[in-house]
Each structure stands twice: as C-alpha cells, then as structure tokens.
C-alpha atoms as a PDB file:
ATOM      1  CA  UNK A   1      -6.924  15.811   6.370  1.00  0.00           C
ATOM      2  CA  UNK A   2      -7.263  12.142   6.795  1.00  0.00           C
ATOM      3  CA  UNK A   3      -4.299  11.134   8.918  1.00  0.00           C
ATOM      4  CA  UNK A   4      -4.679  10.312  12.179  1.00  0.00           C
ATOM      5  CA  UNK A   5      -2.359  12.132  14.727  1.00  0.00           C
ATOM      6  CA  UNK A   6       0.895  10.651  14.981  1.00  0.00           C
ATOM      7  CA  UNK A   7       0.293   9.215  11.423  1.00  0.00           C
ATOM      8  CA  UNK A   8       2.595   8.309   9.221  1.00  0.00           C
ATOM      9  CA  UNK A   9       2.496   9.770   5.105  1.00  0.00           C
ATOM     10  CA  UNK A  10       4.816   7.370   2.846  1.00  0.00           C
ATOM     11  CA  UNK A  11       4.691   9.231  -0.223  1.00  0.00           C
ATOM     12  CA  UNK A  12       5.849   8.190  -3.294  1.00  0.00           C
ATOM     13  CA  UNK A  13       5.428   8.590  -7.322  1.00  0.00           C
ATOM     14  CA  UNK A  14       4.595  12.822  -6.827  1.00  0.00           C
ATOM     15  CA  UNK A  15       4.724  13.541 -10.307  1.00  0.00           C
ATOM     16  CA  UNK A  16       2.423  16.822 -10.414  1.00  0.00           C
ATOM     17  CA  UNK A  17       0.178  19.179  -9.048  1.00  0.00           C
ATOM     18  CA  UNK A  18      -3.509  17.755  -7.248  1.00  0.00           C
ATOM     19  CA  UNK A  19      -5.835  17.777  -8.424  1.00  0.00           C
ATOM     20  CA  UNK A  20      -7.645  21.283  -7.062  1.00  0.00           C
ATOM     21  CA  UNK A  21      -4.107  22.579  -6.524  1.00  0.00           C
ATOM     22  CA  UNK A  22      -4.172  22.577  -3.288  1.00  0.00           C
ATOM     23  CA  UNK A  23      -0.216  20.813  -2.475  1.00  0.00           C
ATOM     24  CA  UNK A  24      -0.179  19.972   1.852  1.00  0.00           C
ATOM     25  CA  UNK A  25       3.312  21.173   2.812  1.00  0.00           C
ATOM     26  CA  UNK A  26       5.243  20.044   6.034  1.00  0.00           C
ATOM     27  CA  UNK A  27       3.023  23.033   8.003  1.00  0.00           C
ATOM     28  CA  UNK A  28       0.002  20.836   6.911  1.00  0.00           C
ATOM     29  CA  UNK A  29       1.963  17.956   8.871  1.00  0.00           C
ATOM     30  CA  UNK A  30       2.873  20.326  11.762  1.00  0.00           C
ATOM     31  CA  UNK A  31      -0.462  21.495  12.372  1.00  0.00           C
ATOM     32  CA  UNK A  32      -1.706  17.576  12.496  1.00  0.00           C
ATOM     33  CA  UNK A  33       0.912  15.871  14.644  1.00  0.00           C
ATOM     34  CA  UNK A  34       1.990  13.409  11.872  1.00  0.00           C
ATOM     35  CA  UNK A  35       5.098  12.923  10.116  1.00  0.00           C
ATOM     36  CA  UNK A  36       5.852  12.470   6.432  1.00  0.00           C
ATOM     37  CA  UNK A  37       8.720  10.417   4.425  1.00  0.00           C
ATOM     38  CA  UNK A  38       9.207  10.035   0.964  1.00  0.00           C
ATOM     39  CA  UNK A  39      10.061   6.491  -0.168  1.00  0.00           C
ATOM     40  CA  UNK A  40      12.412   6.277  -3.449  1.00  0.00           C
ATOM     41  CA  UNK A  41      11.027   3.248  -5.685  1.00  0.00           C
ATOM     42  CA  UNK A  42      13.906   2.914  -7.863  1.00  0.00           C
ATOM     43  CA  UNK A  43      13.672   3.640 -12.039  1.00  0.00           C
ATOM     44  CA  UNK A  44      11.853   2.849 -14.867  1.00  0.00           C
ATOM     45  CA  UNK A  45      14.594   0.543 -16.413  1.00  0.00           C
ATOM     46  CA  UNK A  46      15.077  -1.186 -12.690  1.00  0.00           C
ATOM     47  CA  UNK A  47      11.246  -1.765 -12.562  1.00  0.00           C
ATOM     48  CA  UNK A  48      11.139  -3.356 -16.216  1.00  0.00           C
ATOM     49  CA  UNK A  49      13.899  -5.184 -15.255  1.00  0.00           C
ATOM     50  CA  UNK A  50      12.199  -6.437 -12.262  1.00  0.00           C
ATOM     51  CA  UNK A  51       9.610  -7.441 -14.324  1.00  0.00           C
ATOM     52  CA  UNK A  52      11.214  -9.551 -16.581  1.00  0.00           C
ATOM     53  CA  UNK A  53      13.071 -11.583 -14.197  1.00  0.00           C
ATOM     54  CA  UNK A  54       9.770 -11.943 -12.142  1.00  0.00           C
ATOM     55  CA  UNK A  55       8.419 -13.537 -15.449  1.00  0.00           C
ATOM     56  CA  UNK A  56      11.639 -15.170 -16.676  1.00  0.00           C
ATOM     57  CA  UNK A  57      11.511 -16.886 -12.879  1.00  0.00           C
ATOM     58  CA  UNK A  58       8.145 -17.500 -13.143  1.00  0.00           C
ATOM     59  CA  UNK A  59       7.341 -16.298  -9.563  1.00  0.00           C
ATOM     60  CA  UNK A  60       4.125 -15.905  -8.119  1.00  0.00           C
ATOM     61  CA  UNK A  61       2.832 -14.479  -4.775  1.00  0.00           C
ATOM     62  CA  UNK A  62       2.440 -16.495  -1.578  1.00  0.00           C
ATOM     63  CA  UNK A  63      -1.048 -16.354  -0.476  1.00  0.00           C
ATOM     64  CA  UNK A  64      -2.875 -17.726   2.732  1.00  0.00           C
ATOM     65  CA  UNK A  65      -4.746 -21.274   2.092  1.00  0.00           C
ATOM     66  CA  UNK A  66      -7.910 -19.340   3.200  1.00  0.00           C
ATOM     67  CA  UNK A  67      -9.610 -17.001   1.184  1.00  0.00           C
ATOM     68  CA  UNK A  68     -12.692 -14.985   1.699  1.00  0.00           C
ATOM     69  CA  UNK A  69     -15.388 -13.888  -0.282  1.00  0.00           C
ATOM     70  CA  UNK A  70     -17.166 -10.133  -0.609  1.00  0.00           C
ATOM     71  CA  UNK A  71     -19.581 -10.755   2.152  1.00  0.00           C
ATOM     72  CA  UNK A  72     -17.015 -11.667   4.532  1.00  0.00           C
ATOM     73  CA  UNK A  73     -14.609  -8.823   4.342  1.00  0.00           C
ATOM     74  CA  UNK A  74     -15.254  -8.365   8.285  1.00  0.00           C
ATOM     75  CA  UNK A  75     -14.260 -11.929   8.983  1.00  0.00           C
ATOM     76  CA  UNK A  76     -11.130 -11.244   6.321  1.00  0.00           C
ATOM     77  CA  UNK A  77      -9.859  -7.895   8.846  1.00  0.00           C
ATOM     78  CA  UNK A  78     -10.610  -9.765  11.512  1.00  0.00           C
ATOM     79  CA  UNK A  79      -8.541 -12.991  10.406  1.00  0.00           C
ATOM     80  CA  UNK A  80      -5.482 -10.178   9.720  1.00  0.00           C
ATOM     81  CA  UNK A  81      -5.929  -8.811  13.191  1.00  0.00           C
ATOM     82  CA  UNK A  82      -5.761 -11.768  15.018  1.00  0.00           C
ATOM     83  CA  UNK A  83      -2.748 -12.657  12.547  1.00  0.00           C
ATOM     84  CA  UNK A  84      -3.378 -16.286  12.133  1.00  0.00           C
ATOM     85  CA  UNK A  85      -2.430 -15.465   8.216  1.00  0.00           C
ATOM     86  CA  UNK A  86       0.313 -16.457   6.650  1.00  0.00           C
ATOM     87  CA  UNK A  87       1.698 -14.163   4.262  1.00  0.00           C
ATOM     88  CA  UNK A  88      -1.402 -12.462   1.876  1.00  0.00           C
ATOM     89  CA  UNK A  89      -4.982 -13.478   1.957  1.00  0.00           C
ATOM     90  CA  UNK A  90      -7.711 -13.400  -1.196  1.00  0.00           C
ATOM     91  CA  UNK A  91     -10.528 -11.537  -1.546  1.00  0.00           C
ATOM     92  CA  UNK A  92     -12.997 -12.832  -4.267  1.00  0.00           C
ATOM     93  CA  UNK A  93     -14.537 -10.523  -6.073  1.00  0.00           C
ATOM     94  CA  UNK A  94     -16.859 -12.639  -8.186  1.00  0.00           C
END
C-alpha cells in the first residue's frame, strides 16, 4: 500500500508468511500500477565466503569526505540530490 504508481518492489529474502497473513500477490501490483521483481542474493556458503575474503582483504567502504550529523539529515538528502557525493555519505548518530 505504500508504493507509488509506477513503483518498483525488489523483493528479496521471502522466507515466510507476514506478519497478519495478509501475502500482496501480483493483483495487489495490478490494481496499483507498479511492478515487482525478485532479486536472487546468492547462498549462505557464497555470502560467508564473501565475508571472509572481505576480511581476509581487509576492505572497507568508500565514504564521502563530508559527513553530517542528526540535525542535518535535510542538508544530508539534499547534498544526495544535488549529487555532489562521491560514493556513500555518514550520518552520525551520536
């Protein structure tokens, strides 16, 4: 009920039932003008391995230079809008 119409729903990692039971089927995307695709993530043995190499690699995210704090998260969308970013930005939480 919260997409937009023409929306896109990339679903992935539907392992059971929601939580009231209610399941949207493609009708539910019919009736609201979106579309939905399932994305396949790979498995559990391809993310550990993932993982390890990550860590055996020692890689780490590329983040902006610029980070914003909690009473700035305006000025953060806005900075992504305008995409004068580069990469990720931070968001302090503390």
């Amino acid at each position: 009920k919260a997409i937009r119409v023409d929306g896109l729903i990339a679903s992935t990692g539907v392992l059971g039932d929601a939580p009231d039971g209610k399941i949207p089927t493609i009708l539910d995307c019919l009736f609201s003008c979106c579309s939905a695709r399932g994305l396949l993530l790979g498995s559990r043995k391809q993310f550990s391995d993932m993982n390890r190499f990550i860590e055996t690699h020692d890689i780490k995210p590329i983040l902006d230079q610029k980070t914003f704090d909690m009473a700035s998260i305006k000025e953060a969308y806005t900075f992504l809008k305008e995409q004068r970013h580069f990469s990720k930005i931070g968001i302090r939480l503390c």
